[in-house]
C-alpha atoms as a PDB file:
ATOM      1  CA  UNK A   1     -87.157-135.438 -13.357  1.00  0.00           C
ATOM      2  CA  UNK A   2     -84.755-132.832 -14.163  1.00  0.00           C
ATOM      3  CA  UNK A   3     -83.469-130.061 -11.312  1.00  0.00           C
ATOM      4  CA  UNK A   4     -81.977-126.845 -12.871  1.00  0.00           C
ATOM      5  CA  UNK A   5     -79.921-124.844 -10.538  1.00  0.00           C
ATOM      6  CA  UNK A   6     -79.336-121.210 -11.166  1.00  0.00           C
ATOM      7  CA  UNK A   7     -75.581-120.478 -11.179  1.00  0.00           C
ATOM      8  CA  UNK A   8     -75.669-117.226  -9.422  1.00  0.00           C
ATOM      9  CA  UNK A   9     -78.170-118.718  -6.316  1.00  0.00           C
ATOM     10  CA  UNK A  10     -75.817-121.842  -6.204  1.00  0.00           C
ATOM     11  CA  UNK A  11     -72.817-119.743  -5.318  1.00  0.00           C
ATOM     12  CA  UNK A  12     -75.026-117.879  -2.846  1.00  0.00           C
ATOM     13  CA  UNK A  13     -76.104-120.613  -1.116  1.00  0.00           C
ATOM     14  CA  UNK A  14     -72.478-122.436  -1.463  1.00  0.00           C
ATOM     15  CA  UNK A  15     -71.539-118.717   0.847  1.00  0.00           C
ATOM     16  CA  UNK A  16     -69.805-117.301  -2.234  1.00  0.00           C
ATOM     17  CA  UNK A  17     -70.817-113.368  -3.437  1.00  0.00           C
ATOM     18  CA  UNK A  18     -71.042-112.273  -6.856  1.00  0.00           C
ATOM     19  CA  UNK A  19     -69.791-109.305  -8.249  1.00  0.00           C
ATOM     20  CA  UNK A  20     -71.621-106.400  -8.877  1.00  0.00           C
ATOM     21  CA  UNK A  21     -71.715-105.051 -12.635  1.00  0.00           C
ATOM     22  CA  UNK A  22     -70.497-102.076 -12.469  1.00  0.00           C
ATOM     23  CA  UNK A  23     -72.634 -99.075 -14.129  1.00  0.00           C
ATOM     24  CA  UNK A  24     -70.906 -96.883 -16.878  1.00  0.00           C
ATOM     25  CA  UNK A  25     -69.435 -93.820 -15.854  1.00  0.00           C
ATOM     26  CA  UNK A  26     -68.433 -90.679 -18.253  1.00  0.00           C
ATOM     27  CA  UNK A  27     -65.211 -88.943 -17.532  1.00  0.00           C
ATOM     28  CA  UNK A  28     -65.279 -86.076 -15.396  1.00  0.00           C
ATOM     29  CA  UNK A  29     -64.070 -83.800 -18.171  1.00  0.00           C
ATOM     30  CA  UNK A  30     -64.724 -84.398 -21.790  1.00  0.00           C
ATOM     31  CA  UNK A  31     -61.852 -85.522 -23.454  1.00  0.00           C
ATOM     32  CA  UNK A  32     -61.180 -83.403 -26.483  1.00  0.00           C
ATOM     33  CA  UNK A  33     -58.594 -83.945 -29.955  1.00  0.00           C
ATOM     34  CA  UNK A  34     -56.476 -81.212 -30.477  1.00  0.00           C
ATOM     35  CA  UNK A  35     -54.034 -79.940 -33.142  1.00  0.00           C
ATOM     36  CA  UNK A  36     -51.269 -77.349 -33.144  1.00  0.00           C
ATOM     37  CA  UNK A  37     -50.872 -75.598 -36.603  1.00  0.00           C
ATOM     38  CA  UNK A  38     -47.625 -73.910 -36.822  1.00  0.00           C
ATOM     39  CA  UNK A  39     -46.890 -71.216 -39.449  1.00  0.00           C
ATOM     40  CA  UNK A  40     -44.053 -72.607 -41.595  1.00  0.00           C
ATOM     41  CA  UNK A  41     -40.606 -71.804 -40.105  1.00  0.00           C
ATOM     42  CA  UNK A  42     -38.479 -69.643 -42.584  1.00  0.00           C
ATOM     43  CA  UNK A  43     -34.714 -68.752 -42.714  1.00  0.00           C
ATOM     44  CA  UNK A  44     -33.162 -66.005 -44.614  1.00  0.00           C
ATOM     45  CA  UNK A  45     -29.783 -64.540 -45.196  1.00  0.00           C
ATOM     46  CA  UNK A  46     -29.702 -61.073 -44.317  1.00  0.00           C
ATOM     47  CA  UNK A  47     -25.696 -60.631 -45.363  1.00  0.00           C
ATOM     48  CA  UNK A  48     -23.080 -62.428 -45.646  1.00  0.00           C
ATOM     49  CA  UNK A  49     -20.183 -63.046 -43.155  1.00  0.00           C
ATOM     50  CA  UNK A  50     -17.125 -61.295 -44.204  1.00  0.00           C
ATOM     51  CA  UNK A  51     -13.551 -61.256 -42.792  1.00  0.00           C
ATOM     52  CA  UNK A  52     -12.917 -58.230 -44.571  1.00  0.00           C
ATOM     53  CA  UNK A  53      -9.219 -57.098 -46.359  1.00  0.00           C
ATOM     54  CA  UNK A  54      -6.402 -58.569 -44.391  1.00  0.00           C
ATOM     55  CA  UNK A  55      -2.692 -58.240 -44.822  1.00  0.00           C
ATOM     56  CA  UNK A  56      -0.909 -61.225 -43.920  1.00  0.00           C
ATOM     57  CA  UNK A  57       2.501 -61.014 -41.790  1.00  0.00           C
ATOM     58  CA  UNK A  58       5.566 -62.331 -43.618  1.00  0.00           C
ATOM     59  CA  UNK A  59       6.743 -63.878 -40.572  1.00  0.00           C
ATOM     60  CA  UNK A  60       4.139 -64.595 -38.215  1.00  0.00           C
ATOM     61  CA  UNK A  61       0.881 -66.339 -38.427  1.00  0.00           C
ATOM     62  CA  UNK A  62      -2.407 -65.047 -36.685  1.00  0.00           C
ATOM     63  CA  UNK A  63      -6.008 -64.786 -36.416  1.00  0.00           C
ATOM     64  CA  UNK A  64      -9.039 -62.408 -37.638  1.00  0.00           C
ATOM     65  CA  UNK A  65     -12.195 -62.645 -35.473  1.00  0.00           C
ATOM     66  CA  UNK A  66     -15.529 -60.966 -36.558  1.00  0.00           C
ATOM     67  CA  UNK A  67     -17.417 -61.287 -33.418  1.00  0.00           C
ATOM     68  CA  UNK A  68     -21.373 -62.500 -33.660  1.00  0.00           C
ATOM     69  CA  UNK A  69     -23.159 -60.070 -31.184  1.00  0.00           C
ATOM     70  CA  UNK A  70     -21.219 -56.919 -32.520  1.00  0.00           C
ATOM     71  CA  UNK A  71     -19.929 -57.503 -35.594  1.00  0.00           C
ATOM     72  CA  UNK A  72     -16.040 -55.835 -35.061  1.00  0.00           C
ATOM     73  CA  UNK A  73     -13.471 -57.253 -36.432  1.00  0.00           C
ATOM     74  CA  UNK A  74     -10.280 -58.012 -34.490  1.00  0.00           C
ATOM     75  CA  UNK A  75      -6.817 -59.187 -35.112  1.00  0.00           C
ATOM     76  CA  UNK A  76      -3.548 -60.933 -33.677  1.00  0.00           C
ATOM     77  CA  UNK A  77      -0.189 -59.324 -33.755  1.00  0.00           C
ATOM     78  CA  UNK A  78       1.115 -59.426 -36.570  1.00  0.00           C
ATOM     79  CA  UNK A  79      -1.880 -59.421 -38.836  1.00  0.00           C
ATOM     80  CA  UNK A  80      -2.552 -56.074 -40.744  1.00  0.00           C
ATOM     81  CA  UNK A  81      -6.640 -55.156 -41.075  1.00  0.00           C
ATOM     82  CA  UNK A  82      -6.997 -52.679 -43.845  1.00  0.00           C
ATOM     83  CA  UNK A  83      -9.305 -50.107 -42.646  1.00  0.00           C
ATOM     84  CA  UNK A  84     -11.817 -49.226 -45.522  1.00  0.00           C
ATOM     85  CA  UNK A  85     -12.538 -53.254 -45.877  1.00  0.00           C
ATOM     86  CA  UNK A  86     -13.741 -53.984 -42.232  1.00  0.00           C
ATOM     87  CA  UNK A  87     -16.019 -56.593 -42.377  1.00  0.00           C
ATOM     88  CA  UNK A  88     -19.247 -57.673 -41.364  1.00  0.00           C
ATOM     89  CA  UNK A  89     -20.946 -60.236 -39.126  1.00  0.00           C
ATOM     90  CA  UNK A  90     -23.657 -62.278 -41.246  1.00  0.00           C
ATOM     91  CA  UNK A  91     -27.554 -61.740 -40.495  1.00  0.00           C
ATOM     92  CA  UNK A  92     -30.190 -63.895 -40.638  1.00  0.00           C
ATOM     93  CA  UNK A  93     -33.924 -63.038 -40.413  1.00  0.00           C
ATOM     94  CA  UNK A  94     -36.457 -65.533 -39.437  1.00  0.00           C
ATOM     95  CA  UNK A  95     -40.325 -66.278 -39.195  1.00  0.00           C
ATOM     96  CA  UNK A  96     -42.359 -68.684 -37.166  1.00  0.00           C
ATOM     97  CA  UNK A  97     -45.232 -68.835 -35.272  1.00  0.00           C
ATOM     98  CA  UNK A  98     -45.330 -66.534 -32.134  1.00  0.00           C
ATOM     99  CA  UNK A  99     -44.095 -67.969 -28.356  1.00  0.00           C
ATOM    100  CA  UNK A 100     -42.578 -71.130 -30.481  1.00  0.00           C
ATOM    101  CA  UNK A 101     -39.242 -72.161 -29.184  1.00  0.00           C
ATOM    102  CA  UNK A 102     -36.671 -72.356 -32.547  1.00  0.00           C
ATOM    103  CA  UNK A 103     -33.363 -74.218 -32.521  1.00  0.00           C
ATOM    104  CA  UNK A 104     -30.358 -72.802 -34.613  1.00  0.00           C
ATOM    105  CA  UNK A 105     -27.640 -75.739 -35.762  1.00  0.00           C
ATOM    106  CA  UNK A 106     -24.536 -73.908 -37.255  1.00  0.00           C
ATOM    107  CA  UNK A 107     -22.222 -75.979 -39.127  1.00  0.00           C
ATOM    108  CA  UNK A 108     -19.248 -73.892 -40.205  1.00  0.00           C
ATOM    109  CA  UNK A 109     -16.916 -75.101 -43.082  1.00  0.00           C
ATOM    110  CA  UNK A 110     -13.097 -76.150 -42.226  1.00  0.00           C
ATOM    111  CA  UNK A 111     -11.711 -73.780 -44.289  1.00  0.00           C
ATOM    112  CA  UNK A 112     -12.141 -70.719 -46.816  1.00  0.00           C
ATOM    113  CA  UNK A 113     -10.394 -71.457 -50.234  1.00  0.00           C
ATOM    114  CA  UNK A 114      -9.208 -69.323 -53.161  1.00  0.00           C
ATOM    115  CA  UNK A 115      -9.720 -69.980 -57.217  1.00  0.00           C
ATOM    116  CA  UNK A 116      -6.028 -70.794 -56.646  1.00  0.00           C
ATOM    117  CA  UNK A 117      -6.611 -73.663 -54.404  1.00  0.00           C
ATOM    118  CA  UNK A 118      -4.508 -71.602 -51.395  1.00  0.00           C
ATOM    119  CA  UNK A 119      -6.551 -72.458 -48.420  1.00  0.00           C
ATOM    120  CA  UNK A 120      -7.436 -70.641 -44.708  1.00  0.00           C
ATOM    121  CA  UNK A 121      -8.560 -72.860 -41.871  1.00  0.00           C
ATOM    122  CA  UNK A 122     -11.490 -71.742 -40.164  1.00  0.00           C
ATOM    123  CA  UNK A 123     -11.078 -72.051 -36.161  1.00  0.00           C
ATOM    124  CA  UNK A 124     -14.573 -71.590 -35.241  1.00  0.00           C
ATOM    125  CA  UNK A 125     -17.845 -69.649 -35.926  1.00  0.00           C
ATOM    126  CA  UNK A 126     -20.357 -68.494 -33.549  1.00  0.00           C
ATOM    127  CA  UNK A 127     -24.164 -67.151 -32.847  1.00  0.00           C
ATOM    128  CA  UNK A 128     -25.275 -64.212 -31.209  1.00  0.00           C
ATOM    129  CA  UNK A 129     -26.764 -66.160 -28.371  1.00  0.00           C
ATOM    130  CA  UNK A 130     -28.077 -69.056 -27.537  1.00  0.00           C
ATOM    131  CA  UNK A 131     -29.295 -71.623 -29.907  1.00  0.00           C
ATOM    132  CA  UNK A 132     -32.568 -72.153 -28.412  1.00  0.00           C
ATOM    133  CA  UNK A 133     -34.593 -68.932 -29.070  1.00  0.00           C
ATOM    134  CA  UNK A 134     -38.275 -68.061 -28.582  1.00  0.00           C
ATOM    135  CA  UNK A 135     -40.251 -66.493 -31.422  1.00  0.00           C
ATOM    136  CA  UNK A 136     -40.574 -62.687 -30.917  1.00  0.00           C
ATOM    137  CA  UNK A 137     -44.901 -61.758 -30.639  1.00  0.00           C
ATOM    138  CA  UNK A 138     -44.509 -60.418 -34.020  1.00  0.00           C
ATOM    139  CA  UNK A 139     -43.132 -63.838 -35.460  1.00  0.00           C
ATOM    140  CA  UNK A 140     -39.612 -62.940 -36.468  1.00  0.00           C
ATOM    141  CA  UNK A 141     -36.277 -63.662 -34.387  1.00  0.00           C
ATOM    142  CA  UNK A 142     -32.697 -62.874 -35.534  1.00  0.00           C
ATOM    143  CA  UNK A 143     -29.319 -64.359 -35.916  1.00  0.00           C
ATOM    144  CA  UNK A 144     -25.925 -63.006 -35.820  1.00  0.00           C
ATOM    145  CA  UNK A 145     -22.829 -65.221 -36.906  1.00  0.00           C
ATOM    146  CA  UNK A 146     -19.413 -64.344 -36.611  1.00  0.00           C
ATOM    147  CA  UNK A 147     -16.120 -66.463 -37.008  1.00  0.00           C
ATOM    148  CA  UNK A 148     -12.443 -67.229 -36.377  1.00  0.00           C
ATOM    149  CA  UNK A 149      -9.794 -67.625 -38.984  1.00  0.00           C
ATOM    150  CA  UNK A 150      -6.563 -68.682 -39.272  1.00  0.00           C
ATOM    151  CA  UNK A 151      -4.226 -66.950 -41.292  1.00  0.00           C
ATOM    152  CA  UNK A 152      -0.358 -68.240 -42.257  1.00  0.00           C
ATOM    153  CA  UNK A 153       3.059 -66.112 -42.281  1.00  0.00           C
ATOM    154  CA  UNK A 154       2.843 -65.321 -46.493  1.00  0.00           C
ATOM    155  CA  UNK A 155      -0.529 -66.410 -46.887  1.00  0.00           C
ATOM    156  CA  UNK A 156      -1.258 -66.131 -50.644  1.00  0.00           C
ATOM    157  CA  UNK A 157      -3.635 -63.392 -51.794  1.00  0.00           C
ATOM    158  CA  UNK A 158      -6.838 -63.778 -52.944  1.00  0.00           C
ATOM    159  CA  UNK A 159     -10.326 -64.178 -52.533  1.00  0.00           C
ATOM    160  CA  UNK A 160     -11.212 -66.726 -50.487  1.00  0.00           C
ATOM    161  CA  UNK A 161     -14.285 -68.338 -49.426  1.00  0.00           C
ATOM    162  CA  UNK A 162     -16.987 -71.042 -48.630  1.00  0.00           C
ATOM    163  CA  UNK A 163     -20.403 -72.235 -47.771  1.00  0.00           C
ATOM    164  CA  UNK A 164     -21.580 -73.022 -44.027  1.00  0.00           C
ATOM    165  CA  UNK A 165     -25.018 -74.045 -43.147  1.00  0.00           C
ATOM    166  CA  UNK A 166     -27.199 -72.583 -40.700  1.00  0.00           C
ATOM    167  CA  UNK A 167     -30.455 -74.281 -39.873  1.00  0.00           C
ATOM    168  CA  UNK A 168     -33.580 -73.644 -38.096  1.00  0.00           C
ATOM    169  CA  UNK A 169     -35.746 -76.103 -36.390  1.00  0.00           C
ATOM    170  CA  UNK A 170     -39.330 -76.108 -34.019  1.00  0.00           C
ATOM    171  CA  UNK A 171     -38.902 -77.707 -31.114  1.00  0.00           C
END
């Protein structure tokens, strides 16, 4: 004679409960997939930065600062700024989408050089503002650079220049 025991009454009658199953539930809110399309970020050179005609002391060295936000020019004693050559900050036009936040990296070059080889160490360059900026409604936002040089006692003439790099970046 064979007995079978049913698992589930054998723990019942051994005192021990067994667990529910618990019924499926749904989420209170549907979950959803989502994807943010940007419009492609663009960076463009407006003008150039541009120290303007300078007239190096022959005994004292100094700086020439274009500033960023207003685009003078400025000088240290010494240093002779030539009045029909004044300069210019550079300008930079961008597009993104609208209400994106936008990161600026400047990298400015250690120094302007001429054809010659003569060379001008650049102290610094600088934005308009921060370098976190929101993208206007409209989808553009602007940058100003300016810089620092540094200009020797009989600095040879010429023209002198180089390439920086200005990025921008979502974030």
């Amino acid at each position: 004679m064979r007995i079978f025991i049913n698992a589930a009454a054998a723990l019942v009658a051994l005192g021990m409960t067994v667990p529910a199953l618990a019924a499926p539930v749904a989420s209170p809110t549907p979950p959803q997939g989502r994807a943010l399309l940007l419009i492609p970020l663009t960076l463009t050179k407006v003008q150039d930065l541009h120290f303007g005609t300078i007239i190096p002391s022959t005994t004292t060295a100094g700086f020439v600062t274009i500033n960023a936000v207003s685009g003078a020019r400025t000088a240290s004693a010494g240093i002779g700024l030539v009045a029909t050559d004044v300069g210019q900050r550079a300008q930079f036009a961008g597009a993104g989408s609208a209400g994106q936040k936008v990161f600026l990296d400047l990298t400015p070059p250690v120094e302007l050089a001429n054809p010659a080889g003569d060379k001008i160490t650049v102290i610094g360059m600088t934005l308009d503002g921060p370098a976190l900026r929101t993208i206007a409604a409209n989808q553009s936002f602007f940058a100003g650079v300016g810089g620092t040089i540094f200009i020797n006692a009989n600095q040879p003439e010429g023209l002198y220049s180089a390439t920086y790099d200005l990025t921008a970046d979502y974030q």
